[in-house]
PDB file of N, CA and C in Angstrom:
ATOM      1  N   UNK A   1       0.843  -1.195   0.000  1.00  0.00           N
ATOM      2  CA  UNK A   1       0.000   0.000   0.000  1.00  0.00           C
ATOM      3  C   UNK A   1       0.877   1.243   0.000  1.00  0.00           C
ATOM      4  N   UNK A   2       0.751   2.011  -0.898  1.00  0.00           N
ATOM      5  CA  UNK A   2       1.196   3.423  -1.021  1.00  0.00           C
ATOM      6  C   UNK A   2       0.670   4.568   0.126  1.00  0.00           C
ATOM      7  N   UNK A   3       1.543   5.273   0.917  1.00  0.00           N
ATOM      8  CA  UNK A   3       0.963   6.185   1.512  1.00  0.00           C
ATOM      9  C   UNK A   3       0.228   7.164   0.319  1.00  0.00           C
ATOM     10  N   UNK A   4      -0.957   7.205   1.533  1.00  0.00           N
ATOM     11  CA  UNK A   4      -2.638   7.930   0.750  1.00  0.00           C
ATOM     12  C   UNK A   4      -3.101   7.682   0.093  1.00  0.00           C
ATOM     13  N   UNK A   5      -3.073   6.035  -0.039  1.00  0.00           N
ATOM     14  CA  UNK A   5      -3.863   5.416  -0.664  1.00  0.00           C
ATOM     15  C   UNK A   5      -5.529   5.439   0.008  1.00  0.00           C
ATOM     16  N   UNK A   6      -6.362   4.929  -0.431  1.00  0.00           N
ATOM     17  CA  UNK A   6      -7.704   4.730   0.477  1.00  0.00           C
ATOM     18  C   UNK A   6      -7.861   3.139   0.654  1.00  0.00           C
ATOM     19  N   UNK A   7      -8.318   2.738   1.971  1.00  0.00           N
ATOM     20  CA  UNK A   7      -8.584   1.734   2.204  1.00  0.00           C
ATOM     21  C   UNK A   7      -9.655   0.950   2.448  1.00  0.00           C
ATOM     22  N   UNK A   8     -10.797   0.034   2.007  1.00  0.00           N
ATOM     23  CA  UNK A   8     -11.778   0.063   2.471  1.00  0.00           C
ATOM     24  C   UNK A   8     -11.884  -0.333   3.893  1.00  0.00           C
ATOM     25  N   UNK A   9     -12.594   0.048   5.180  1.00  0.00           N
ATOM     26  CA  UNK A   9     -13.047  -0.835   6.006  1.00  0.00           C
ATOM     27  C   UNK A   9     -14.554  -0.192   6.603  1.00  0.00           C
ATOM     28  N   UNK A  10     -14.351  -0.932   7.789  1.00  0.00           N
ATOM     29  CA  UNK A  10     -15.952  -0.739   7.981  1.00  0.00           C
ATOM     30  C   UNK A  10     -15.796  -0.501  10.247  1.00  0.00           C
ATOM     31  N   UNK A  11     -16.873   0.017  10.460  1.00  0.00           N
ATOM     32  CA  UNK A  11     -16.820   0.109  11.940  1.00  0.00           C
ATOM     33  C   UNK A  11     -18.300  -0.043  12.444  1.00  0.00           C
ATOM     34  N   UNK A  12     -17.970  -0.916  13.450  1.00  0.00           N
ATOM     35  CA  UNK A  12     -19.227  -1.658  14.348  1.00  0.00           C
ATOM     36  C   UNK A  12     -19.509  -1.478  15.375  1.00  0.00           C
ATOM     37  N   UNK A  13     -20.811  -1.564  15.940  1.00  0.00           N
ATOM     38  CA  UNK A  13     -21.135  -1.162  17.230  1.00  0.00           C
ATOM     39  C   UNK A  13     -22.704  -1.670  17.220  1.00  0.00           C
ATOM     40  N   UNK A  14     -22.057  -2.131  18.818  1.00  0.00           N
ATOM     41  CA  UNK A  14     -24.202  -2.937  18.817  1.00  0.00           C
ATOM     42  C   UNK A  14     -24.846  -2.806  19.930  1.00  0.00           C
ATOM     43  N   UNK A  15     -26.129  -2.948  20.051  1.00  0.00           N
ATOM     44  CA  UNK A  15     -26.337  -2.331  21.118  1.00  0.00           C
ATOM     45  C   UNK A  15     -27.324  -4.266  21.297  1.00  0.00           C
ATOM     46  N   UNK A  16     -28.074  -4.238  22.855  1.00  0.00           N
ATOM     47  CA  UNK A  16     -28.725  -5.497  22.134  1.00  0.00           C
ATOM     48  C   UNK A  16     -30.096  -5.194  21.338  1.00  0.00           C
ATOM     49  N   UNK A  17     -30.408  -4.020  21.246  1.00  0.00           N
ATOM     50  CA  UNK A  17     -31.525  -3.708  20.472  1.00  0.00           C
ATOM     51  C   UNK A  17     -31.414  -3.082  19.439  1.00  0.00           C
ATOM     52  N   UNK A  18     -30.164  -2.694  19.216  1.00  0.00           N
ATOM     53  CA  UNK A  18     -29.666  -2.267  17.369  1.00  0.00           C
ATOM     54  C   UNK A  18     -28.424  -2.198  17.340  1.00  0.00           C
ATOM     55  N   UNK A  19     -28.000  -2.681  16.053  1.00  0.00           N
ATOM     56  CA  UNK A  19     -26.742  -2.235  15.515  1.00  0.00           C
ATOM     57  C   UNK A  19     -26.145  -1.996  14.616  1.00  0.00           C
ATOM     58  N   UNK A  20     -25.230  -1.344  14.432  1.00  0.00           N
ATOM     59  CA  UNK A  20     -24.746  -0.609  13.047  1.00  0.00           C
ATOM     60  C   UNK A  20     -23.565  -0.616  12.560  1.00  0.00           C
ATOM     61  N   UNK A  21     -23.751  -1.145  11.460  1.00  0.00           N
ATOM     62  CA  UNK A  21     -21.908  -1.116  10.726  1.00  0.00           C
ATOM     63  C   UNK A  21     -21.824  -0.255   9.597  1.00  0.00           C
ATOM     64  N   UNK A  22     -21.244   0.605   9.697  1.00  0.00           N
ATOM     65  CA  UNK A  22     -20.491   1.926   8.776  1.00  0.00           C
ATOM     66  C   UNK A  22     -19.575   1.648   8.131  1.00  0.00           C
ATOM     67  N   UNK A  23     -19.771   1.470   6.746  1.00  0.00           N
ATOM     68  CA  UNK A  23     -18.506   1.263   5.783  1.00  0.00           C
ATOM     69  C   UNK A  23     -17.805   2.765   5.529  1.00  0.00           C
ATOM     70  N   UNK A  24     -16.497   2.507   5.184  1.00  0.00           N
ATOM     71  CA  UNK A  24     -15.643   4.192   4.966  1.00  0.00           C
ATOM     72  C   UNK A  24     -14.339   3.344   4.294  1.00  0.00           C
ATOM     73  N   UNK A  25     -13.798   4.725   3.604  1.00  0.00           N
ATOM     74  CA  UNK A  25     -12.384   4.537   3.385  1.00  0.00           C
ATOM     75  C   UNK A  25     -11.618   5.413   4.031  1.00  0.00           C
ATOM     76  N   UNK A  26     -10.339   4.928   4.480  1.00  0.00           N
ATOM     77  CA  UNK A  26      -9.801   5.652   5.204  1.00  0.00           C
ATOM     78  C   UNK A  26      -8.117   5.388   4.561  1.00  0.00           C
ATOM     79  N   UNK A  27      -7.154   6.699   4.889  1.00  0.00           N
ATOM     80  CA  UNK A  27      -6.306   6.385   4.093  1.00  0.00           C
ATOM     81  C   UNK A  27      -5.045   5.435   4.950  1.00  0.00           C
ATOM     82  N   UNK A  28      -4.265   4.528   4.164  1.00  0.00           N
ATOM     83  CA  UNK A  28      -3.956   3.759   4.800  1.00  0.00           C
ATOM     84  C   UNK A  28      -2.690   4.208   5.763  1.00  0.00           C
ATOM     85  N   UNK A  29      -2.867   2.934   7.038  1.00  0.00           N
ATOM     86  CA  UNK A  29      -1.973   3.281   8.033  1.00  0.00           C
ATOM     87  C   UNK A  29      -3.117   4.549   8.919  1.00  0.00           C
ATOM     88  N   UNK A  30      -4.251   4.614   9.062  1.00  0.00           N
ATOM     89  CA  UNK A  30      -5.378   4.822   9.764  1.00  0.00           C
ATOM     90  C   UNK A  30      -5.489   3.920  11.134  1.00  0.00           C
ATOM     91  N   UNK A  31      -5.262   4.317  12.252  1.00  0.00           N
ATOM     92  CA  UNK A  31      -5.964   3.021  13.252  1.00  0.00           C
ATOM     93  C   UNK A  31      -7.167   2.554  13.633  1.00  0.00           C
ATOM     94  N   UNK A  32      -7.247   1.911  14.336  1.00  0.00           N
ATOM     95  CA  UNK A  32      -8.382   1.501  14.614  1.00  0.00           C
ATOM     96  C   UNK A  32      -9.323   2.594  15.456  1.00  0.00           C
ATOM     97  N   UNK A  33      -9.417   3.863  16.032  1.00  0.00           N
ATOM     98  CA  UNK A  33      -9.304   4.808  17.029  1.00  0.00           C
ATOM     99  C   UNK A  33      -9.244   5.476  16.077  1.00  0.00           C
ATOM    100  N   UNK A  34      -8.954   5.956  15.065  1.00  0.00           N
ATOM    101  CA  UNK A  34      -8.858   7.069  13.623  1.00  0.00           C
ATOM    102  C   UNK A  34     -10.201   6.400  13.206  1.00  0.00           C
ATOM    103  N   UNK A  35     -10.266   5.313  13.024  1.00  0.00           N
ATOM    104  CA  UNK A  35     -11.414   4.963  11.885  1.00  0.00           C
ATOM    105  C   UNK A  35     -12.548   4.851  12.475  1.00  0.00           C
ATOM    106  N   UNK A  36     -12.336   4.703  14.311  1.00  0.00           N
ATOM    107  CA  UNK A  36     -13.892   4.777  14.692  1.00  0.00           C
ATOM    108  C   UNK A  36     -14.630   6.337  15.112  1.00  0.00           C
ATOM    109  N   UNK A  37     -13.421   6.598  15.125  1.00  0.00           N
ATOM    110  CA  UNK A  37     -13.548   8.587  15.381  1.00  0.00           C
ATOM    111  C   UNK A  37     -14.015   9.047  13.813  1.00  0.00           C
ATOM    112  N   UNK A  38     -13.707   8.367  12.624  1.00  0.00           N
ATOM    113  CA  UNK A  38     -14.167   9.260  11.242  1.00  0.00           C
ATOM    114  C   UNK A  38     -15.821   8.265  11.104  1.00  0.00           C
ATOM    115  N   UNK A  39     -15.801   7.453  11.708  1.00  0.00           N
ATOM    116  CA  UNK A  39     -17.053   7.047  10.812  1.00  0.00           C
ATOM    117  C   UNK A  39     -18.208   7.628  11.432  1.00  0.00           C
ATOM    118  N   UNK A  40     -18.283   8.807  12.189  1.00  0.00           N
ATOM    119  CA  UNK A  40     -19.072   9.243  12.733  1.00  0.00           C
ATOM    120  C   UNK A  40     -20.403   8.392  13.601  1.00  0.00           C
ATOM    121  N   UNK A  41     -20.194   7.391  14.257  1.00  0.00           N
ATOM    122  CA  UNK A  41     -21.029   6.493  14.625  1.00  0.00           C
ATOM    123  C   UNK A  41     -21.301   6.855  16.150  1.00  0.00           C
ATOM    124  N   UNK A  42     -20.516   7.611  16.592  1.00  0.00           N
ATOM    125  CA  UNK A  42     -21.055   7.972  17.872  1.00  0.00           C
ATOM    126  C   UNK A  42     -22.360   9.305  17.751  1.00  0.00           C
ATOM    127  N   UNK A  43     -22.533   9.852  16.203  1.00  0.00           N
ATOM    128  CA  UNK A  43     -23.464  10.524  16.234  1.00  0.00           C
ATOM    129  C   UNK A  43     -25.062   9.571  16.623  1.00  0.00           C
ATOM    130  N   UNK A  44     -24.689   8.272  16.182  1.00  0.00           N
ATOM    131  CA  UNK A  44     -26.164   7.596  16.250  1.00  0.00           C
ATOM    132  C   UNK A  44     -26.350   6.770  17.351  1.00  0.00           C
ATOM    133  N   UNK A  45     -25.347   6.954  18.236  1.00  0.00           N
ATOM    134  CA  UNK A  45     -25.824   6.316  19.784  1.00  0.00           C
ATOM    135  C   UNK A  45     -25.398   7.314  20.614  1.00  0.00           C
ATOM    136  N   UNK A  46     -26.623   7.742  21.319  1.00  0.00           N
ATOM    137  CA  UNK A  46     -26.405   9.084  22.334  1.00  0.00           C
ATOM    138  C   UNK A  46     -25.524   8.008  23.237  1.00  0.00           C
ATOM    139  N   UNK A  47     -24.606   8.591  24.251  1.00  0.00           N
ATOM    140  CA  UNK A  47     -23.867   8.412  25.161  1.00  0.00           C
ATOM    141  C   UNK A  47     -22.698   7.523  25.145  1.00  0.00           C
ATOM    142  N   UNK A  48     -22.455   7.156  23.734  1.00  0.00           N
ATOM    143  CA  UNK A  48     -21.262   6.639  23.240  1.00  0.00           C
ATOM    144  C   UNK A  48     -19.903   7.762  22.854  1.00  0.00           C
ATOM    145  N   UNK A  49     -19.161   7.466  23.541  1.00  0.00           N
ATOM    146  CA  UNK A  49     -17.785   8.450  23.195  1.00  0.00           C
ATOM    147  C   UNK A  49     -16.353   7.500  23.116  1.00  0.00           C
ATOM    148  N   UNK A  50     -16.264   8.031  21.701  1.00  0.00           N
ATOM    149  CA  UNK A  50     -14.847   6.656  21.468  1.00  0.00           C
ATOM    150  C   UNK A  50     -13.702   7.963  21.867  1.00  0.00           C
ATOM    151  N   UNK A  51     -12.579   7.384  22.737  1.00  0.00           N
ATOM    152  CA  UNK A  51     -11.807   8.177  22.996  1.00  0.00           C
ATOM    153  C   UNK A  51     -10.161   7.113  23.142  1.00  0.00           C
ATOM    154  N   UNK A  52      -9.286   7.381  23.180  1.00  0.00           N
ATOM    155  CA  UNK A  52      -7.925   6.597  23.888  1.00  0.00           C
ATOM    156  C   UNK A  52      -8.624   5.485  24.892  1.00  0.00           C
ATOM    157  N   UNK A  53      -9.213   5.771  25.189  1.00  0.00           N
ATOM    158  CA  UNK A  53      -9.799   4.446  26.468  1.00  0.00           C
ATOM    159  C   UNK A  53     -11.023   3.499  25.745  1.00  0.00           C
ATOM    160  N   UNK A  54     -11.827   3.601  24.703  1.00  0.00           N
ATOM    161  CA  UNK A  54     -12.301   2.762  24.249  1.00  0.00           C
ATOM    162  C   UNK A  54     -12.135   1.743  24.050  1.00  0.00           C
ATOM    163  N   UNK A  55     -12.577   0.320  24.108  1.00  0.00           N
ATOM    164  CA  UNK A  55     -12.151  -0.989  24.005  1.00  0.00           C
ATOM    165  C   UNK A  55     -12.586  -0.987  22.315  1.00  0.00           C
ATOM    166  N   UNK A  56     -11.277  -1.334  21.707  1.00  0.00           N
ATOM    167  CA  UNK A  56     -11.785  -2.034  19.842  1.00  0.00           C
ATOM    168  C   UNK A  56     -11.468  -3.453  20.074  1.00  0.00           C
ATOM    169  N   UNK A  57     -11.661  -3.905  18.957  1.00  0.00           N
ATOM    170  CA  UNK A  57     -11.196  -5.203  18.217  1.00  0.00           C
ATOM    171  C   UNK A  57     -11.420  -5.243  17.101  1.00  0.00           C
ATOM    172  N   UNK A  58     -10.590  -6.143  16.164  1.00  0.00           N
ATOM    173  CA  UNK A  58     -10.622  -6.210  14.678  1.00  0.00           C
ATOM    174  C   UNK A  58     -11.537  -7.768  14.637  1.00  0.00           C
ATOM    175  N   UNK A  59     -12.089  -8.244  14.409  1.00  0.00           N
ATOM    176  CA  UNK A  59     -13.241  -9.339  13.579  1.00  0.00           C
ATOM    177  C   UNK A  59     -13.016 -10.114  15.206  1.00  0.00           C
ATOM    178  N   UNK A  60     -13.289  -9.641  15.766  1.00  0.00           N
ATOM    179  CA  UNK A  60     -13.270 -10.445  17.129  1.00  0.00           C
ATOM    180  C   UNK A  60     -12.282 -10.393  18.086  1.00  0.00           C
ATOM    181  N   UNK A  61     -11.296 -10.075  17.831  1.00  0.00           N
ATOM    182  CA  UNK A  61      -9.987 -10.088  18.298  1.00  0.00           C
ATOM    183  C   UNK A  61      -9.704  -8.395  19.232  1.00  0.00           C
ATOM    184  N   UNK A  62      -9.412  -8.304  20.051  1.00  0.00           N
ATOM    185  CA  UNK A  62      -9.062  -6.962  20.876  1.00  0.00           C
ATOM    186  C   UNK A  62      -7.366  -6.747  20.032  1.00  0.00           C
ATOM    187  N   UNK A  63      -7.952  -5.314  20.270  1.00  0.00           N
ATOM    188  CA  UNK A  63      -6.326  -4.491  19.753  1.00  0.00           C
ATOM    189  C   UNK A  63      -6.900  -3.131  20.274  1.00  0.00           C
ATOM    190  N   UNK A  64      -4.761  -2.935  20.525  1.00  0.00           N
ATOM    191  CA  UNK A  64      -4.776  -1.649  20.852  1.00  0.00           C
ATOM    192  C   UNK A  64      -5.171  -0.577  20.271  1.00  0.00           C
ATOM    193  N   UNK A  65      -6.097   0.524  20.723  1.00  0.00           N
ATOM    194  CA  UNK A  65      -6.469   1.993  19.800  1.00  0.00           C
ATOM    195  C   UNK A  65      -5.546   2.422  18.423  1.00  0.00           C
ATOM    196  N   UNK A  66      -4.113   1.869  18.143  1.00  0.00           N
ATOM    197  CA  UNK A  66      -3.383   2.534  17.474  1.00  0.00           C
ATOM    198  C   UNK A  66      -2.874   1.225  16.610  1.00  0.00           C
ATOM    199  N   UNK A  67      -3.693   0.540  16.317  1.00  0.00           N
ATOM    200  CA  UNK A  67      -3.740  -0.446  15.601  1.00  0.00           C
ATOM    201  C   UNK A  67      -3.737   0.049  14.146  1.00  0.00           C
ATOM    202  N   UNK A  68      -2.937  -0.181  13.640  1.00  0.00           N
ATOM    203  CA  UNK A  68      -3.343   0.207  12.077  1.00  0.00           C
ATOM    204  C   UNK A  68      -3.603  -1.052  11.412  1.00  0.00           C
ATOM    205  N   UNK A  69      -4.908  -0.394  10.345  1.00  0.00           N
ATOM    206  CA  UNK A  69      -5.792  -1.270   9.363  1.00  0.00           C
ATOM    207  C   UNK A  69      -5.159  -1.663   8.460  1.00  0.00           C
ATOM    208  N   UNK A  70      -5.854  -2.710   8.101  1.00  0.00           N
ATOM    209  CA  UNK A  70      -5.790  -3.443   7.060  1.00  0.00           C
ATOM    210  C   UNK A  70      -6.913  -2.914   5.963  1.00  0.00           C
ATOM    211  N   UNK A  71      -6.778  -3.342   4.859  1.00  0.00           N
ATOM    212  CA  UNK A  71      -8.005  -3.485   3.647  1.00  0.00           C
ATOM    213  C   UNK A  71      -9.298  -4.096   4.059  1.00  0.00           C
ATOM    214  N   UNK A  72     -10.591  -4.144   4.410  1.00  0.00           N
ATOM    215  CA  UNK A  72     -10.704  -5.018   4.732  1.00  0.00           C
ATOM    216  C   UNK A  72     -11.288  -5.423   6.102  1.00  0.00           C
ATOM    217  N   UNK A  73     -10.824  -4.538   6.520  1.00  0.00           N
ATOM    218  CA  UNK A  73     -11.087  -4.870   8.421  1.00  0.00           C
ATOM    219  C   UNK A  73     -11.951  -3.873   9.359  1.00  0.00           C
ATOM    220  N   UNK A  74     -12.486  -5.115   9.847  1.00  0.00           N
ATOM    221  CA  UNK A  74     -13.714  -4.522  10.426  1.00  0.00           C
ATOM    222  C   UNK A  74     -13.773  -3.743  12.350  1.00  0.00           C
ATOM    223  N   UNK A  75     -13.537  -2.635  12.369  1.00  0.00           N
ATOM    224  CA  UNK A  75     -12.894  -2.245  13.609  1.00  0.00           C
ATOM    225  C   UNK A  75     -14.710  -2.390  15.067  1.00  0.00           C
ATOM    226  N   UNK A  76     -14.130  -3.372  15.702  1.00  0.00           N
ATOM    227  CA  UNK A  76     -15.619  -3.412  16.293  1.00  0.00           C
ATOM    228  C   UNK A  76     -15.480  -2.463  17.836  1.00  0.00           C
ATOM    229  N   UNK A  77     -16.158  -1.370  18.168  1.00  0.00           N
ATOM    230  CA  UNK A  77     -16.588  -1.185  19.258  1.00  0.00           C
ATOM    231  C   UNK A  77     -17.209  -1.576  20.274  1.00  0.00           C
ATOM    232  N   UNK A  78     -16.440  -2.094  21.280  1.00  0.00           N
ATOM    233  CA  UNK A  78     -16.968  -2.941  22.292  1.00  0.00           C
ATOM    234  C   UNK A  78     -17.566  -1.845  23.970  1.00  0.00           C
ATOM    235  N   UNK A  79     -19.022  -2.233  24.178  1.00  0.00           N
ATOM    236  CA  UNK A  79     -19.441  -1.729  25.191  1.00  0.00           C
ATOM    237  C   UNK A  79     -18.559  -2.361  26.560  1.00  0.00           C
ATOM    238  N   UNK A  80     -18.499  -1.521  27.432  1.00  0.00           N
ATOM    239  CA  UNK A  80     -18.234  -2.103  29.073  1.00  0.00           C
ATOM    240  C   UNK A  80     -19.463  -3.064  29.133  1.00  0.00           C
ATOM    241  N   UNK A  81     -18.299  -4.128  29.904  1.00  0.00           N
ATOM    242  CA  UNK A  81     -19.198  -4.953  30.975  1.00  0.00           C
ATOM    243  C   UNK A  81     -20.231  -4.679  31.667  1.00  0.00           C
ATOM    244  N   UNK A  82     -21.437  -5.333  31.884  1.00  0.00           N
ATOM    245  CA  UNK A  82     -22.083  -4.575  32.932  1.00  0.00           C
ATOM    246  C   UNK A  82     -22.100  -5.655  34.493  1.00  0.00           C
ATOM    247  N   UNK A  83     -21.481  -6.131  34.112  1.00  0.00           N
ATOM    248  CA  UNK A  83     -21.029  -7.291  35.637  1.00  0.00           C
ATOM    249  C   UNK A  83     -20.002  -8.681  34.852  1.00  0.00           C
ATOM    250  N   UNK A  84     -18.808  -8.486  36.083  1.00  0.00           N
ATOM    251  CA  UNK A  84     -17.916  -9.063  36.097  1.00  0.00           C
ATOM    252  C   UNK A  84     -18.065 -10.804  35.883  1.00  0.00           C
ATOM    253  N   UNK A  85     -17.747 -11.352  34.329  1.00  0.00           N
ATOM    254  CA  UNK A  85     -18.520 -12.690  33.869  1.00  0.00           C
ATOM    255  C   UNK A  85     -17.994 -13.810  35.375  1.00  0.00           C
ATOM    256  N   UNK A  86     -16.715 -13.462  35.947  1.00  0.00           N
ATOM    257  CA  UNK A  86     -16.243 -13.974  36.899  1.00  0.00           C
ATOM    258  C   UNK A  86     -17.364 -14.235  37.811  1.00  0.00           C
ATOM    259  N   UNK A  87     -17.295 -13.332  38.721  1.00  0.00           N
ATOM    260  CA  UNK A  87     -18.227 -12.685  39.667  1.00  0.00           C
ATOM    261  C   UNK A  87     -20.018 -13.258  39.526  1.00  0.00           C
ATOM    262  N   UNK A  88     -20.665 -12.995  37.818  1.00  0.00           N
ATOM    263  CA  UNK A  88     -21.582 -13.994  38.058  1.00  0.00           C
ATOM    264  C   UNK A  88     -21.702 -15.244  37.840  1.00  0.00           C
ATOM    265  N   UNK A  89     -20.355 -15.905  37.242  1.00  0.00           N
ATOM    266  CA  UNK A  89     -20.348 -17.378  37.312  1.00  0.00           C
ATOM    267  C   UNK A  89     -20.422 -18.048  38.789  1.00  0.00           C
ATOM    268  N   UNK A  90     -20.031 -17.311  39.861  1.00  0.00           N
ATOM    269  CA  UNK A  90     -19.742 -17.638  40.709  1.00  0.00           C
ATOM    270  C   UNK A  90     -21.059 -17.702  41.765  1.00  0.00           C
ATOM    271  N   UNK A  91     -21.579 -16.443  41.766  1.00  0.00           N
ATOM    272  CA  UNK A  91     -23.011 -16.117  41.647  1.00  0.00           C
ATOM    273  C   UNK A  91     -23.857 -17.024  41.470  1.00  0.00           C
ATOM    274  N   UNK A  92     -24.303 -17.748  39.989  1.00  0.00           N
ATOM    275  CA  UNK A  92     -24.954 -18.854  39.458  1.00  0.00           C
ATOM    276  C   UNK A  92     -24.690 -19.863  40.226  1.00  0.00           C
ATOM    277  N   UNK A  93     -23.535 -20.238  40.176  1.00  0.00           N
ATOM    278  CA  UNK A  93     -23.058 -21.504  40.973  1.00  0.00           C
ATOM    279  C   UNK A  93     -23.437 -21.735  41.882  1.00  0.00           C
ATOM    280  N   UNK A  94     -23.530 -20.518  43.591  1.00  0.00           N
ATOM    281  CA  UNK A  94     -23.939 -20.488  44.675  1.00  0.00           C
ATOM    282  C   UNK A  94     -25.577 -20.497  44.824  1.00  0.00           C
ATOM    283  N   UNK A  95     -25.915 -20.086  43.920  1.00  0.00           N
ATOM    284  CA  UNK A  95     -27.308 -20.444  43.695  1.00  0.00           C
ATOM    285  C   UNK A  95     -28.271 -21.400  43.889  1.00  0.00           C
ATOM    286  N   UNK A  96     -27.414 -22.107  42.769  1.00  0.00           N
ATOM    287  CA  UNK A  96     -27.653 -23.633  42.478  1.00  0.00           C
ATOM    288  C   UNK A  96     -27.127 -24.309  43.291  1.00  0.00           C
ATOM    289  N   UNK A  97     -26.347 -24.408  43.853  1.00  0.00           N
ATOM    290  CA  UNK A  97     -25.519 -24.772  45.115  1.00  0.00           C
ATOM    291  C   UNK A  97     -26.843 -24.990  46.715  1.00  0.00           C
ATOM    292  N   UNK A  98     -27.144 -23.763  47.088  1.00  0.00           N
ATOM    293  CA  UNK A  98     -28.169 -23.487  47.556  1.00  0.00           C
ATOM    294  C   UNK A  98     -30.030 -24.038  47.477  1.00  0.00           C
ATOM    295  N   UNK A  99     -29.758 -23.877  45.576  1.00  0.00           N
ATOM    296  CA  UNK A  99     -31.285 -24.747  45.355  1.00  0.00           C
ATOM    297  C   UNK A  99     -30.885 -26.024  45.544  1.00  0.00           C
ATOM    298  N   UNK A 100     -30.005 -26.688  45.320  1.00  0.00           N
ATOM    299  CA  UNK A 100     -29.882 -28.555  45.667  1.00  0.00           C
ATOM    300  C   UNK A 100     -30.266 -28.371  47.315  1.00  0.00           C
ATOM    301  N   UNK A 101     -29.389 -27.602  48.097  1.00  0.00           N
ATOM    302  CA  UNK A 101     -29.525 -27.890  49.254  1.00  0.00           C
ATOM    303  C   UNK A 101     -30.925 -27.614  49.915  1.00  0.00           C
ATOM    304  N   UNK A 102     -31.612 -27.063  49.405  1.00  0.00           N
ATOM    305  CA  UNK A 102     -33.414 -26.704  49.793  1.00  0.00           C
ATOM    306  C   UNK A 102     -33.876 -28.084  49.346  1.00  0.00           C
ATOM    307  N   UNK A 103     -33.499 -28.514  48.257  1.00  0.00           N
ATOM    308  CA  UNK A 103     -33.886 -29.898  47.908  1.00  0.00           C
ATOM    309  C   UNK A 103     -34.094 -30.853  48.048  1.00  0.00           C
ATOM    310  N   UNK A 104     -33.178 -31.033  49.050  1.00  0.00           N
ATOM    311  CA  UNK A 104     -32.878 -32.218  49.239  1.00  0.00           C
ATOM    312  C   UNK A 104     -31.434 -32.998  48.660  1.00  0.00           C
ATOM    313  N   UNK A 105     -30.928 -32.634  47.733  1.00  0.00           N
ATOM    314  CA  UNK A 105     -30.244 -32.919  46.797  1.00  0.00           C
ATOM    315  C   UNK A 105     -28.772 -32.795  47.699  1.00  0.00           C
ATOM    316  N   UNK A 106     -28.324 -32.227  48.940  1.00  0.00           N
ATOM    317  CA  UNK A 106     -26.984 -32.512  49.587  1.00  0.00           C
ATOM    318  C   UNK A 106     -27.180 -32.724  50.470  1.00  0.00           C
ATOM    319  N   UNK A 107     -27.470 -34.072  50.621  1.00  0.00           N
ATOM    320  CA  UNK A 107     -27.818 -34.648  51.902  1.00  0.00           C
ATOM    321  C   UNK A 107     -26.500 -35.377  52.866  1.00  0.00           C
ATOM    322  N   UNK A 108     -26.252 -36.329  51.399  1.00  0.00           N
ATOM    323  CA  UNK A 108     -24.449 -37.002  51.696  1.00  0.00           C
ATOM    324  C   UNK A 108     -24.433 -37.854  52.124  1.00  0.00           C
ATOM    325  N   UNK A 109     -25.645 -39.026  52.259  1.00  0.00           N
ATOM    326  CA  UNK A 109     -25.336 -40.062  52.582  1.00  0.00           C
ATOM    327  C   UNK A 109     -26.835 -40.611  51.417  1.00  0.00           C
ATOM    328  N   UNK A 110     -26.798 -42.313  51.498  1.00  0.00           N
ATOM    329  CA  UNK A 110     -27.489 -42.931  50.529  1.00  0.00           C
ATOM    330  C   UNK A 110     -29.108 -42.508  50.916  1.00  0.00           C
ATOM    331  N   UNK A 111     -30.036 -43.398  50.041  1.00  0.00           N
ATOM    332  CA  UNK A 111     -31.360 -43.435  50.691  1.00  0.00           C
ATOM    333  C   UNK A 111     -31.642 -44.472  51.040  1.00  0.00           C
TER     334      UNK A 111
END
């Protein structure tokens, strides 16, 4: 690729009730953080702000803001967590843990 060339890619963002992928060209050696700042996509979700601290990834994969593109590549905007997957696996577990024991189900010896 020649510097200033144009490159195709595209930038993503979802919400669980909509989402939107913005195709653009951008010229190459653009990052990932360049291309989600030009595709103007934070105009169509109020309270989205891509900044240095935004989480990207390219087709699934996390990369750093200063990732430079490829032809091709799809820069995805990833929302924050809203609870630690740790934290509610652990959660679930104690749960269920709890419903056996209402059950009957940890008793610990035969019938």
């Amino acid at each position: 690729m020649s510097e200033g060339e144009l490159i195709p890619v595209e930038v993503a963002y979802a919400l669980p009730e909509r989402q939107l992928i913005v195709p653009l060209e951008v010229t190459a050696g653009t990052t990932a953080l360049e291309a989600a700042q030009q595709s103007g996509i934070e105009q169509e979700f109020p309270g989205l702000v891509i900044d240095a601290g935004t989480s990207l990834g390219i087709f699934g994969q996390a990369v750093p803001p200063q990732q430079a593109l490829n032809p091709g590549d799809r820069v995805e905007i990833y929302r924050p967590l809203k609870a630690d997957p740790k934290a509610a696996r652990k959660a679930r577990a104690e749960k269920a843990k709890a419903r056996r024991a209402d059950e009957g189900g940890d008793e610990g010896g035969e019938p």
